[in-house]
C-alpha atoms as a PDB file:
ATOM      1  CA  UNK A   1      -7.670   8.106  12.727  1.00  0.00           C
ATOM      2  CA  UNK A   2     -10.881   9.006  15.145  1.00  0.00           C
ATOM      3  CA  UNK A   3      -8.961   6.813  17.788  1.00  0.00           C
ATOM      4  CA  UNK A   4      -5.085   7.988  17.086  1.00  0.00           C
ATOM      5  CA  UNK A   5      -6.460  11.838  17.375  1.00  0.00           C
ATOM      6  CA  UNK A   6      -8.560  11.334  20.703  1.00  0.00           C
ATOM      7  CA  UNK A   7      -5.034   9.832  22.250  1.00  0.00           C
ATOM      8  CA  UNK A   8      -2.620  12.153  20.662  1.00  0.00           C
ATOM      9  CA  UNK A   9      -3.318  15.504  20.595  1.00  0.00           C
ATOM     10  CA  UNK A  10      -0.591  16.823  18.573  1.00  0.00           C
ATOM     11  CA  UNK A  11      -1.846  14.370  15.384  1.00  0.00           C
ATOM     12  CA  UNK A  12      -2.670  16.792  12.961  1.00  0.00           C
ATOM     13  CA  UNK A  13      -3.109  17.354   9.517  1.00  0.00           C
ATOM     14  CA  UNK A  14      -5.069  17.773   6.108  1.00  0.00           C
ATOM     15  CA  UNK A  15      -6.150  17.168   2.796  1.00  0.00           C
ATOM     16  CA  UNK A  16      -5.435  18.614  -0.971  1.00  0.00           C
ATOM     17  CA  UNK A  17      -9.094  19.715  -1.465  1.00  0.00           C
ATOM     18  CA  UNK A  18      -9.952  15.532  -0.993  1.00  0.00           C
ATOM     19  CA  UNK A  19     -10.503  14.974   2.363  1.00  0.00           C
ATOM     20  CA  UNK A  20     -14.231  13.839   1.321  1.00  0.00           C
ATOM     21  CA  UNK A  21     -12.503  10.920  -0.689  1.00  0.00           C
ATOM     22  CA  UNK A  22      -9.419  10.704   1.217  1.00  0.00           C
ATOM     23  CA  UNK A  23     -11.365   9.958   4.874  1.00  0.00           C
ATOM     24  CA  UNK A  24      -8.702  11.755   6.350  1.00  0.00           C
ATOM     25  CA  UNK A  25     -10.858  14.416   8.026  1.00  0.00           C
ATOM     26  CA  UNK A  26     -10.535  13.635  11.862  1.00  0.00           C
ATOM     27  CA  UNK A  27     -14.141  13.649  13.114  1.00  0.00           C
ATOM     28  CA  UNK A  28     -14.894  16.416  15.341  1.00  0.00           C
ATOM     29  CA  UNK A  29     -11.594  17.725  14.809  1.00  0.00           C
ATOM     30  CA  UNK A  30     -12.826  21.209  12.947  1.00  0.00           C
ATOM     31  CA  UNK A  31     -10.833  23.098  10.603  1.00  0.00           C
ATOM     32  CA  UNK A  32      -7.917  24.995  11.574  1.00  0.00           C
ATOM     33  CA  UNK A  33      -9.218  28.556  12.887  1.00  0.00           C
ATOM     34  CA  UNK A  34      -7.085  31.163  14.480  1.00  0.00           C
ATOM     35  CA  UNK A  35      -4.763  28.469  16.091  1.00  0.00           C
ATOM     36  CA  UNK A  36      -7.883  25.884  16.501  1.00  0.00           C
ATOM     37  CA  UNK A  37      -8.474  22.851  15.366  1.00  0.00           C
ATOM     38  CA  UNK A  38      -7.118  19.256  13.920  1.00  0.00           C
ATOM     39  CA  UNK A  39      -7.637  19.810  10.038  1.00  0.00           C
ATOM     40  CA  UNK A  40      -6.226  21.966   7.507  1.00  0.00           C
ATOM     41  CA  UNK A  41      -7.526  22.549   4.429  1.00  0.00           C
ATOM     42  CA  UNK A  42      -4.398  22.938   1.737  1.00  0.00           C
ATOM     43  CA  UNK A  43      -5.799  23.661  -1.134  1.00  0.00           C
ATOM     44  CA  UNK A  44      -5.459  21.878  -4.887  1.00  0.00           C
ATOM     45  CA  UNK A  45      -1.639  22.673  -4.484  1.00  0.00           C
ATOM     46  CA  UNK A  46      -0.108  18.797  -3.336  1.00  0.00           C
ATOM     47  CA  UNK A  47       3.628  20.176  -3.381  1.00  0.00           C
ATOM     48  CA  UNK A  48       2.916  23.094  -1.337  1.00  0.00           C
ATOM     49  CA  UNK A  49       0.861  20.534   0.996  1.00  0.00           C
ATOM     50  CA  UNK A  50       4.102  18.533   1.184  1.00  0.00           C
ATOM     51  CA  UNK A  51       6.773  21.236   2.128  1.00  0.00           C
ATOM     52  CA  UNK A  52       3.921  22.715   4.644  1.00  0.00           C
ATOM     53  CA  UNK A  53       3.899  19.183   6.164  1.00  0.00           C
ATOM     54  CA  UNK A  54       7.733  18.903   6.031  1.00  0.00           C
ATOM     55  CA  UNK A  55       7.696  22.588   7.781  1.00  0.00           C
ATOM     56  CA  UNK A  56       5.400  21.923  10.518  1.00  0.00           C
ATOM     57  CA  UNK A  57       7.953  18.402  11.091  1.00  0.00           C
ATOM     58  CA  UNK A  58      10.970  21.341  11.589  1.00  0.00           C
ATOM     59  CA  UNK A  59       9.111  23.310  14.178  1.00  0.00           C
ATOM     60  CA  UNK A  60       7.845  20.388  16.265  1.00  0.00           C
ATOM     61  CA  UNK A  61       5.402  20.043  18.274  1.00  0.00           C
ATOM     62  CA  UNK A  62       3.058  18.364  15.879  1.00  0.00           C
ATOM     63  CA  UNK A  63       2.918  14.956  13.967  1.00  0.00           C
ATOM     64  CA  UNK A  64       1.560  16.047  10.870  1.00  0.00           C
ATOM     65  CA  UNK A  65       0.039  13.806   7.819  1.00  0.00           C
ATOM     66  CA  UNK A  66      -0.983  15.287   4.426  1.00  0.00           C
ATOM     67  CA  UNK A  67      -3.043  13.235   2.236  1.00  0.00           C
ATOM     68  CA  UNK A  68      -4.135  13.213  -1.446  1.00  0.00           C
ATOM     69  CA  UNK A  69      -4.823  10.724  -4.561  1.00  0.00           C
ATOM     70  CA  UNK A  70      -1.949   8.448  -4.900  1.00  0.00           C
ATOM     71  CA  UNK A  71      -1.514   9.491  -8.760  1.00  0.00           C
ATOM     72  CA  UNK A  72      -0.892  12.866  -7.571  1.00  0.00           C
ATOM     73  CA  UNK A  73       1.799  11.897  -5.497  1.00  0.00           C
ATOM     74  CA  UNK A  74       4.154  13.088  -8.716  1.00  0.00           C
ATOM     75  CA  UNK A  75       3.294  16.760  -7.554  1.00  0.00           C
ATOM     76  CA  UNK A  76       5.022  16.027  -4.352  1.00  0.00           C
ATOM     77  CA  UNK A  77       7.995  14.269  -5.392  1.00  0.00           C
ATOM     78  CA  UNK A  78      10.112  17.267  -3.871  1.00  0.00           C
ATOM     79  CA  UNK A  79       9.175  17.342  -0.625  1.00  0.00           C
ATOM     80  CA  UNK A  80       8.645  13.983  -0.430  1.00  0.00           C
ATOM     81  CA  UNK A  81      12.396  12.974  -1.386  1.00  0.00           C
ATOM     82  CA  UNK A  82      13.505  16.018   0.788  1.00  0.00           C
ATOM     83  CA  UNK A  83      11.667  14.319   4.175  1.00  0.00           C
ATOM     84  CA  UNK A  84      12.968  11.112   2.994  1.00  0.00           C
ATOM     85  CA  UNK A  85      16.664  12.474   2.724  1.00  0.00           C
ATOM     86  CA  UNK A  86      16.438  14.457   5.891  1.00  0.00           C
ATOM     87  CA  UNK A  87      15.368  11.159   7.269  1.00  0.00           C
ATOM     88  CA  UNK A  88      11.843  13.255   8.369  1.00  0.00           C
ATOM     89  CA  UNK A  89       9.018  10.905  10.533  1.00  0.00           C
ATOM     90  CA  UNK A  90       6.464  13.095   7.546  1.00  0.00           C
ATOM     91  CA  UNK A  91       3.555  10.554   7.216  1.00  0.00           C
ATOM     92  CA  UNK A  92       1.716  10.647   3.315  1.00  0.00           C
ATOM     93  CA  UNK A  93      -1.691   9.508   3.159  1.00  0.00           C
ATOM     94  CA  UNK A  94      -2.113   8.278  -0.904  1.00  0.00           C
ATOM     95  CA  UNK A  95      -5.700   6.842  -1.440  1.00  0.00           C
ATOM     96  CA  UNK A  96      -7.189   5.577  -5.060  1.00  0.00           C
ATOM     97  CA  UNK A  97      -3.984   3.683  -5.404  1.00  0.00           C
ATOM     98  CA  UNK A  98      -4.836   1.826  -8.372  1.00  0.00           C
ATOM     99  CA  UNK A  99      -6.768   1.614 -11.579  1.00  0.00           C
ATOM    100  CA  UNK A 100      -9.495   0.087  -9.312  1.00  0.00           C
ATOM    101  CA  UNK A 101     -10.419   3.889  -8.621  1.00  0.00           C
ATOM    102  CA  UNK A 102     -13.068   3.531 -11.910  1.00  0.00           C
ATOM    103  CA  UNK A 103     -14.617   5.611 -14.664  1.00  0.00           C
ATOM    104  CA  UNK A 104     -11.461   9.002 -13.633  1.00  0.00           C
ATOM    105  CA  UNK A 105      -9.526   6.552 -15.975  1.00  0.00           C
ATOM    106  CA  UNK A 106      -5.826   6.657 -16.917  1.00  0.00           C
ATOM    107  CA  UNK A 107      -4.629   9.891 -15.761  1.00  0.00           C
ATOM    108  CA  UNK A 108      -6.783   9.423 -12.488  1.00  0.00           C
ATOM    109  CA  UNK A 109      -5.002   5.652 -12.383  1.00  0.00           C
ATOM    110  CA  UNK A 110      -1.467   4.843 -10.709  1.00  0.00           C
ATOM    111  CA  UNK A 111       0.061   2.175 -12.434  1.00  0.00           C
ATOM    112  CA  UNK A 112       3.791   2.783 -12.390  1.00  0.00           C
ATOM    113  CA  UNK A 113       4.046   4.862  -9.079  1.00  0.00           C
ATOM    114  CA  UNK A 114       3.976   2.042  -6.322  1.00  0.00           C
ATOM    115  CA  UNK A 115       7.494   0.878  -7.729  1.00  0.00           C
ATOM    116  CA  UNK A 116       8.838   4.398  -8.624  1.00  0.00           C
ATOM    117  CA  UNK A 117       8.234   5.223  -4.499  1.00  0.00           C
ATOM    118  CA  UNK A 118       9.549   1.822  -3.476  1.00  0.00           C
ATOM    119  CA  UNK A 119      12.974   3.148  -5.169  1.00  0.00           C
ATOM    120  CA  UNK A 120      13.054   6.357  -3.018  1.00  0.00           C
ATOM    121  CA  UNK A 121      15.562   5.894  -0.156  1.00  0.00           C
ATOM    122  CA  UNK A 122      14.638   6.222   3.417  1.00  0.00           C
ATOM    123  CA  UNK A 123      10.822   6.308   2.689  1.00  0.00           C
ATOM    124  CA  UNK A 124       8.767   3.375   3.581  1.00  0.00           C
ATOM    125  CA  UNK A 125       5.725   2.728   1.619  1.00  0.00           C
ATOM    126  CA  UNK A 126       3.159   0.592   3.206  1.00  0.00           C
ATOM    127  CA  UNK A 127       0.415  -0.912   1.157  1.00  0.00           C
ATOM    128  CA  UNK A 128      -2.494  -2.100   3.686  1.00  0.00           C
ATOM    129  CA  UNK A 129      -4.874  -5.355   2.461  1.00  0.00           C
ATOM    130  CA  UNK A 130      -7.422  -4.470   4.835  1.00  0.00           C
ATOM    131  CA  UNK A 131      -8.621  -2.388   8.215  1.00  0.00           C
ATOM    132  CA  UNK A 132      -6.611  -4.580  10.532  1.00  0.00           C
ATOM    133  CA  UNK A 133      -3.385  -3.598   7.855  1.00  0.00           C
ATOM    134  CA  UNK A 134      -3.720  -0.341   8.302  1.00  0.00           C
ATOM    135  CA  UNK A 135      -4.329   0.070  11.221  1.00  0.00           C
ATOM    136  CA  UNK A 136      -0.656  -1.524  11.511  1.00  0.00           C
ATOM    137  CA  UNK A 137       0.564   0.591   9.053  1.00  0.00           C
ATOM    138  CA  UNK A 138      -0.656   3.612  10.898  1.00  0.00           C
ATOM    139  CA  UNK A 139       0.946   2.167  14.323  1.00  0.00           C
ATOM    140  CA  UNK A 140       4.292   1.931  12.347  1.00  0.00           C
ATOM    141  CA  UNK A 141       3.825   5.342  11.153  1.00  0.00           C
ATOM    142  CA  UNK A 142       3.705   6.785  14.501  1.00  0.00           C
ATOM    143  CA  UNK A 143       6.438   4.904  15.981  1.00  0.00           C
ATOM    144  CA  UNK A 144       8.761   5.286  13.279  1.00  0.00           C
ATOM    145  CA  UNK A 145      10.765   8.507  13.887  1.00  0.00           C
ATOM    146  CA  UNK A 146      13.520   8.798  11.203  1.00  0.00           C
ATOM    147  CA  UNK A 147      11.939   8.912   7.666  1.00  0.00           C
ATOM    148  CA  UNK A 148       9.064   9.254   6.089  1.00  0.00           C
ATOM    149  CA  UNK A 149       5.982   6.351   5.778  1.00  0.00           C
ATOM    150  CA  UNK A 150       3.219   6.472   2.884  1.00  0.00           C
ATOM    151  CA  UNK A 151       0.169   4.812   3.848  1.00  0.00           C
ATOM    152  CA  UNK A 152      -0.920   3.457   0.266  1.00  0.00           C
ATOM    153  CA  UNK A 153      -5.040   2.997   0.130  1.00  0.00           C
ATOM    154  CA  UNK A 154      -7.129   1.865  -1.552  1.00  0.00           C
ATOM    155  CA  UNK A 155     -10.345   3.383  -3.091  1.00  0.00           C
ATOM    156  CA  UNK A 156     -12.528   0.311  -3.436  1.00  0.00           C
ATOM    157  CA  UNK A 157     -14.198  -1.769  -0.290  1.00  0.00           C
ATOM    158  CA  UNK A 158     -12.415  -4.611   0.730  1.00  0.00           C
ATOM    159  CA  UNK A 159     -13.176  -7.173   2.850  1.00  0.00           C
ATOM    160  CA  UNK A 160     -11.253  -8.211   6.405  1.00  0.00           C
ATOM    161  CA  UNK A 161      -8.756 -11.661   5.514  1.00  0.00           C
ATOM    162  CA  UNK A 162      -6.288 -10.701   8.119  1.00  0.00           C
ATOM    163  CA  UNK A 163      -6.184 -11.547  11.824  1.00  0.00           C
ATOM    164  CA  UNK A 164      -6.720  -8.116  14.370  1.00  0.00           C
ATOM    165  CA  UNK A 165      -3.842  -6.408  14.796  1.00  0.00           C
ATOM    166  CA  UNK A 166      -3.060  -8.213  11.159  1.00  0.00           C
ATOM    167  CA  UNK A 167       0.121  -9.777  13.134  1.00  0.00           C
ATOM    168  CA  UNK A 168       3.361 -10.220  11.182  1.00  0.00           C
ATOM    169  CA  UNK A 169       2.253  -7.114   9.406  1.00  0.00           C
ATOM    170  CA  UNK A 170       5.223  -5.045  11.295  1.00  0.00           C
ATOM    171  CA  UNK A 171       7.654  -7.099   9.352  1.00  0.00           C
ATOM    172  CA  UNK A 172       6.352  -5.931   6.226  1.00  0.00           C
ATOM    173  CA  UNK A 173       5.627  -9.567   5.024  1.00  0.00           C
ATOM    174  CA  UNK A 174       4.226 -12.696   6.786  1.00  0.00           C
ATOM    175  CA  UNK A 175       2.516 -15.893   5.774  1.00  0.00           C
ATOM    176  CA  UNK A 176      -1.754 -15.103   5.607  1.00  0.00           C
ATOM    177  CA  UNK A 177      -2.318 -18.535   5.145  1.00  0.00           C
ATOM    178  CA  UNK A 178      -0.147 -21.436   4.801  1.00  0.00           C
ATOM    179  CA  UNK A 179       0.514 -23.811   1.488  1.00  0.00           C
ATOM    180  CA  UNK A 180       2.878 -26.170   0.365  1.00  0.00           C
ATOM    181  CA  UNK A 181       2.885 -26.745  -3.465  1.00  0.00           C
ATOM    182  CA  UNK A 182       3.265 -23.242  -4.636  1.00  0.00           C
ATOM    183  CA  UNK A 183       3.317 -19.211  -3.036  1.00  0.00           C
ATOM    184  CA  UNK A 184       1.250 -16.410  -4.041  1.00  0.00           C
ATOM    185  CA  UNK A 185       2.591 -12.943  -3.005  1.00  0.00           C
ATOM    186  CA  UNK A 186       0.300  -9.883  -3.044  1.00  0.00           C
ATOM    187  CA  UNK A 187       0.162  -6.675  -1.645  1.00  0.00           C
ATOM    188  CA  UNK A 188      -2.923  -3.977  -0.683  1.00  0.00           C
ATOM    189  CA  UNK A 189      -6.373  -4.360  -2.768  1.00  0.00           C
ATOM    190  CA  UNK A 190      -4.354  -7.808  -4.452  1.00  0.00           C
ATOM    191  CA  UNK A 191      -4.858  -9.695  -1.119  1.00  0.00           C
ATOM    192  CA  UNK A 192      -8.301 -10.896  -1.298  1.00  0.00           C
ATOM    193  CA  UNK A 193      -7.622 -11.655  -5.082  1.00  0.00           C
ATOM    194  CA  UNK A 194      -4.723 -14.285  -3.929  1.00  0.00           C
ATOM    195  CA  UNK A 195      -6.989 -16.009  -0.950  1.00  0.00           C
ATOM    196  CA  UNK A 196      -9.870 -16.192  -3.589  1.00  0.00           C
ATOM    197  CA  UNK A 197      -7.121 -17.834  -5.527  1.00  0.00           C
ATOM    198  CA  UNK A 198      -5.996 -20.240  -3.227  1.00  0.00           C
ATOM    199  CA  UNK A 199      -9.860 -21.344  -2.342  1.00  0.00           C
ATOM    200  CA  UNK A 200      -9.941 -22.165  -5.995  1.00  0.00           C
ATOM    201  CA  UNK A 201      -6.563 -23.931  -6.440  1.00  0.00           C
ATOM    202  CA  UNK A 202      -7.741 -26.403  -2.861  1.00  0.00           C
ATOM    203  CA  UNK A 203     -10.568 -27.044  -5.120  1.00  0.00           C
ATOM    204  CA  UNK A 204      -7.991 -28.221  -7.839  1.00  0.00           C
ATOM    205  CA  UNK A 205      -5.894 -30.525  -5.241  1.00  0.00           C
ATOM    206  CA  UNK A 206      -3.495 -27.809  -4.854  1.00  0.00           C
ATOM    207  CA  UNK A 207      -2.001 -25.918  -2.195  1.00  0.00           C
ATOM    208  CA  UNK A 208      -1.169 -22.597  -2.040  1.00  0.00           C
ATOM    209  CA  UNK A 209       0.644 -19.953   0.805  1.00  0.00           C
ATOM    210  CA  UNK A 210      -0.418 -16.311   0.051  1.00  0.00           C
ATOM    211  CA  UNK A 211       1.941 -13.938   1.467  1.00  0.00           C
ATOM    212  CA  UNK A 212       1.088 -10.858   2.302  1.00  0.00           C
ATOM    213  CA  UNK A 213       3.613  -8.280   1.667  1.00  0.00           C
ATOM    214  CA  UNK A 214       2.586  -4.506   2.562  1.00  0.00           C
ATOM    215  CA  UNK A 215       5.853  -3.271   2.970  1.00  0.00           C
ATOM    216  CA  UNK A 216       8.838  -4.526   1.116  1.00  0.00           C
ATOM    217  CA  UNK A 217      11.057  -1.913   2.621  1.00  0.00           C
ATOM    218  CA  UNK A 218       9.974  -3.935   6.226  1.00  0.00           C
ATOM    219  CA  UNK A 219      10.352  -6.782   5.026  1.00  0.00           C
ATOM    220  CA  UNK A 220      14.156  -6.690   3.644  1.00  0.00           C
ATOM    221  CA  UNK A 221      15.093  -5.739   6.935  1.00  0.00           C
ATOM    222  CA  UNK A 222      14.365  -8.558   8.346  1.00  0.00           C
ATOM    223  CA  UNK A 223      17.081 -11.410   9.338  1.00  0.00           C
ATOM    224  CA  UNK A 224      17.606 -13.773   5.946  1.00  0.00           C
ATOM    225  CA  UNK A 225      15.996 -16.790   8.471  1.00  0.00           C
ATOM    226  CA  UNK A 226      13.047 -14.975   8.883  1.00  0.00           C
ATOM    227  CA  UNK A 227      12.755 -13.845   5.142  1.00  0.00           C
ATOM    228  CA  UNK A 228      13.292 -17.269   4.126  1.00  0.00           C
ATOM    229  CA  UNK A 229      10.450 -19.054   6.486  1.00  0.00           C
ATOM    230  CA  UNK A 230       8.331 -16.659   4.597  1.00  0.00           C
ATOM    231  CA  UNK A 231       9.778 -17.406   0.906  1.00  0.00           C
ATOM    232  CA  UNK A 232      11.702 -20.682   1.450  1.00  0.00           C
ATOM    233  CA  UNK A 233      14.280 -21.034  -1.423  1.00  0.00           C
ATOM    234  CA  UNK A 234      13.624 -23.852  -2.349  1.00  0.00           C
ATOM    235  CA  UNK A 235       9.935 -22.835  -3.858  1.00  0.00           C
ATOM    236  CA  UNK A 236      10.264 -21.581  -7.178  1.00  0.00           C
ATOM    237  CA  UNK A 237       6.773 -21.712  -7.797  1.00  0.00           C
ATOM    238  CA  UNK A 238       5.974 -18.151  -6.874  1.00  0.00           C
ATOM    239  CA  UNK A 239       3.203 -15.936  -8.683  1.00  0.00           C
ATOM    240  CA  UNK A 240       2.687 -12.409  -7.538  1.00  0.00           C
ATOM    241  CA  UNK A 241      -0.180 -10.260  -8.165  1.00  0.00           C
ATOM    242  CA  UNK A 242      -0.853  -6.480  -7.686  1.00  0.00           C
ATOM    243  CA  UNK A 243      -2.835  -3.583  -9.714  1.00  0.00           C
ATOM    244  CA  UNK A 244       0.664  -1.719 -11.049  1.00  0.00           C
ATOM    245  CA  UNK A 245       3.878  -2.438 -12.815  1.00  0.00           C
ATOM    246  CA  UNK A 246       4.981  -5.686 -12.706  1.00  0.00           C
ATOM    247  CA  UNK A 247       8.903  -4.333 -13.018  1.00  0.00           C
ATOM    248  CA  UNK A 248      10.888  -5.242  -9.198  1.00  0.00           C
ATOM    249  CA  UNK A 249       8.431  -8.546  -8.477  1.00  0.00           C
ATOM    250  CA  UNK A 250      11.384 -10.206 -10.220  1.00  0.00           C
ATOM    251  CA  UNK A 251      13.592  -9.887  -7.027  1.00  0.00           C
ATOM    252  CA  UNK A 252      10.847 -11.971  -5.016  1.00  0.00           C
ATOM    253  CA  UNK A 253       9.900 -13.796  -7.193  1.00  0.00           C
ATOM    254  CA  UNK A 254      13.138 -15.381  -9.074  1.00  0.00           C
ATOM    255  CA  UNK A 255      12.698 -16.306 -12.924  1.00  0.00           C
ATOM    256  CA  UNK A 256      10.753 -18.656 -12.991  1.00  0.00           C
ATOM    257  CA  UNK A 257       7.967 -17.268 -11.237  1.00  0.00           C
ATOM    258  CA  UNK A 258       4.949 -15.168 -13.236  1.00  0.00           C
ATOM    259  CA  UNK A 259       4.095 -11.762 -12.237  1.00  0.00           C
ATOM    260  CA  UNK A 260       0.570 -10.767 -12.905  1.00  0.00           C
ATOM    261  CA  UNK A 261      -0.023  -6.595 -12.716  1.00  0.00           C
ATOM    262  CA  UNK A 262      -0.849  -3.534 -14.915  1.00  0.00           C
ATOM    263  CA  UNK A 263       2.008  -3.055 -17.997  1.00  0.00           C
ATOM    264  CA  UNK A 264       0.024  -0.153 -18.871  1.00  0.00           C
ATOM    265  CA  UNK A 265      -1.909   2.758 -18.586  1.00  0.00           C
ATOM    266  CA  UNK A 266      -5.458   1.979 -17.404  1.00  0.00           C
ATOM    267  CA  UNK A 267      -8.995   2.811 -18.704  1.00  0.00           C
ATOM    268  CA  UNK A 268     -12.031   3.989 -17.535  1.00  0.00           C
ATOM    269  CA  UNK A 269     -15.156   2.162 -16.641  1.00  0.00           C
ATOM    270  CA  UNK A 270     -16.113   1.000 -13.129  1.00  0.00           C
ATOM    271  CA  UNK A 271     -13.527  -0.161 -11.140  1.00  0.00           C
ATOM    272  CA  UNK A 272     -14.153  -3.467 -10.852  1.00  0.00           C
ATOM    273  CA  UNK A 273     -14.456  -3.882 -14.646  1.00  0.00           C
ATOM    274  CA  UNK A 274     -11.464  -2.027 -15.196  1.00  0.00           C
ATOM    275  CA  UNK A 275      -9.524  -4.921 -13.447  1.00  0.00           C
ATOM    276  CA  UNK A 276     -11.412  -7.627 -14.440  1.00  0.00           C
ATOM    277  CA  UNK A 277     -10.416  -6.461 -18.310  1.00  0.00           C
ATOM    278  CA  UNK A 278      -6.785  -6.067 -17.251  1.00  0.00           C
ATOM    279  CA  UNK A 279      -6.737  -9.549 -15.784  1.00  0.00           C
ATOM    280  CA  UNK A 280      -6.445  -8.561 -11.668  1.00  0.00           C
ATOM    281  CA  UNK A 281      -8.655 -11.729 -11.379  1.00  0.00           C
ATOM    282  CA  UNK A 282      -8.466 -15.178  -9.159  1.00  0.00           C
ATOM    283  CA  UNK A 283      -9.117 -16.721 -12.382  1.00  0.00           C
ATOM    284  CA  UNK A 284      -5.345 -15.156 -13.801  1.00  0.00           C
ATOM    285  CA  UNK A 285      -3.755 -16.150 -10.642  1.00  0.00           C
ATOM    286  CA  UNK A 286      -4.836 -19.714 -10.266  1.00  0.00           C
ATOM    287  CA  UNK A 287      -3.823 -20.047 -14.140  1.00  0.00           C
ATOM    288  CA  UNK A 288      -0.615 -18.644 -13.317  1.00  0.00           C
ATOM    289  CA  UNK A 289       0.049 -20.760 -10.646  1.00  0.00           C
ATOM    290  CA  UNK A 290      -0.779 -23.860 -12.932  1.00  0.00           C
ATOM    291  CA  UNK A 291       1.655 -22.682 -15.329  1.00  0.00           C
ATOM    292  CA  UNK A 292       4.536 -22.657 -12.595  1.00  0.00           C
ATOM    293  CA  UNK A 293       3.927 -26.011 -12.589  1.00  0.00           C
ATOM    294  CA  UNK A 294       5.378 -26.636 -16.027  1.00  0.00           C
ATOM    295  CA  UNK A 295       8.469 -24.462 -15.475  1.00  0.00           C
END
């Protein structure tokens, strides 16, 4: 964000009272005084943050992002559906996108919302695995002028598995590394899990492709030749993996492939125990891969 705001000026935009845990403050940017400034402090009020945003789009001459928890995107559904109907370039920063956030527990933790937001027409919602992702995500953002884009974050540290520039990332899917015996599909903080995974499974003789898919909405509109060098048909041994509701991984991932994810509210503790007692683990992924075997 540092880099986007020193090259365009009219990037501009602000927090609900979260910009400390968001990161969304631009640097140097100071808060909005008489007419001044990059950042704008909203306030705890996330649907009056949203229509502000969706005003600012109306009167032009800004690009403006708003940015909250991802669990309190339910606030905004309004203005959110209303930017994604009037086919609005509004850009929504969600961070803390999964129970991974820790010890704020289950009303702090999104578990159903990533699929409830996929089902919204018009609005793309882009799930980054890492820096390079998001910075790809942002770049799509941007570019994108007719509808809305939520950049989907995570709280936790994660480490760099893609590429720079994280090509193939545009397309909303791609092949992170290559396999032949079976295909693990993950999305966002689920990435890393799924190349752990595979490291394990080459162990075990077998080999896995991890796709990474940060934006399914990307990634159906791609040509079917394209969709299918990344999911070939004829692979049925598909596992996916990500920290929410496992309802819609059906679609990509047929019936006979397992879906590991979240089929209920979360708990608190640290963030990393919190998945590791719901079963977001390498260890759950490789067994599920092992059971494709059978079906």
């Amino acid at each position: 964000m540092t880099a986007l705001a020193a090259r365009i000026p009219w990037l501009f935009g602000g927090d609900a009272d979260l910009g400390g845990s968001t990161k969304t403050i631009v640097p140097g940017g100071n808060y909005v005084k008489i007419g001044e400034g990059k950042n704008l402090r909203f306030g705890i009020r996330e649907h009056g943050m949203g229509a502000i945003g969706n005003g600012m789009l109306y009167h032009g001459g800004v690009r403006p992002f708003v940015a909250t928890f991802f669990v309190f995107s339910d606030y905004m559904r309004p203005p959110v559906r209303l930017a994604a109907l009037n086919k609005m370039p509004a850009i929504f920063v969600w961070t803390h996108d999964s129970v991974g956030l820790g010890e704020d527990g289950p009303t702090h933790q999104p578990v159903e919302h990533l699929m409830a937001l996929r089902a919204m027409v018009n609005l793309c919602v882009f799930r980054p695995c890492d820096a390079n992702e998001t910075a790809a995500g942002w770049r799509y953002a941007l570019a994108k002028t007719h509808g809305p884009t939520a950049l989907v974050l995570s709280r936790q540290d994660l480490p760099v598995v893609t590429q720079p520039g994280a090509p193939g990332a545009e397309r909303g899917g791609y092949v992170l590394a290559d396999g032949s015996d079976a295909i693990i599909l993950a999305t966002g903080s689920e990435v890393w899990v799924a190349m752990a995974a595979r490291d394990e499974l080459a162990r075990a003789g077998v080999s896995a492709r991890v796709v990474s898919m940060p934006c399914w909405e990307l990634f159906a509109a791609q040509p079917q030749s394209y969709r299918d060098s990344v999911l070939p048909p004829a692979q049925h041994r598909r596992v996916s993996v990500e920290a929410g509701v496992t309802f819609g991984w059906r679609e990509l991932i047929g019936d006979r492939g397992v879906a590991i994810g979240i089929d209920r509210y979360g708990a608190s503790a640290p963030g990393e125990v919190v998945l590791e007692k719901l079963g977001i683990t390498p260890a759950a992924v490789v067994e599920a891969v092992q059971r494709t075997a059978q079906s």
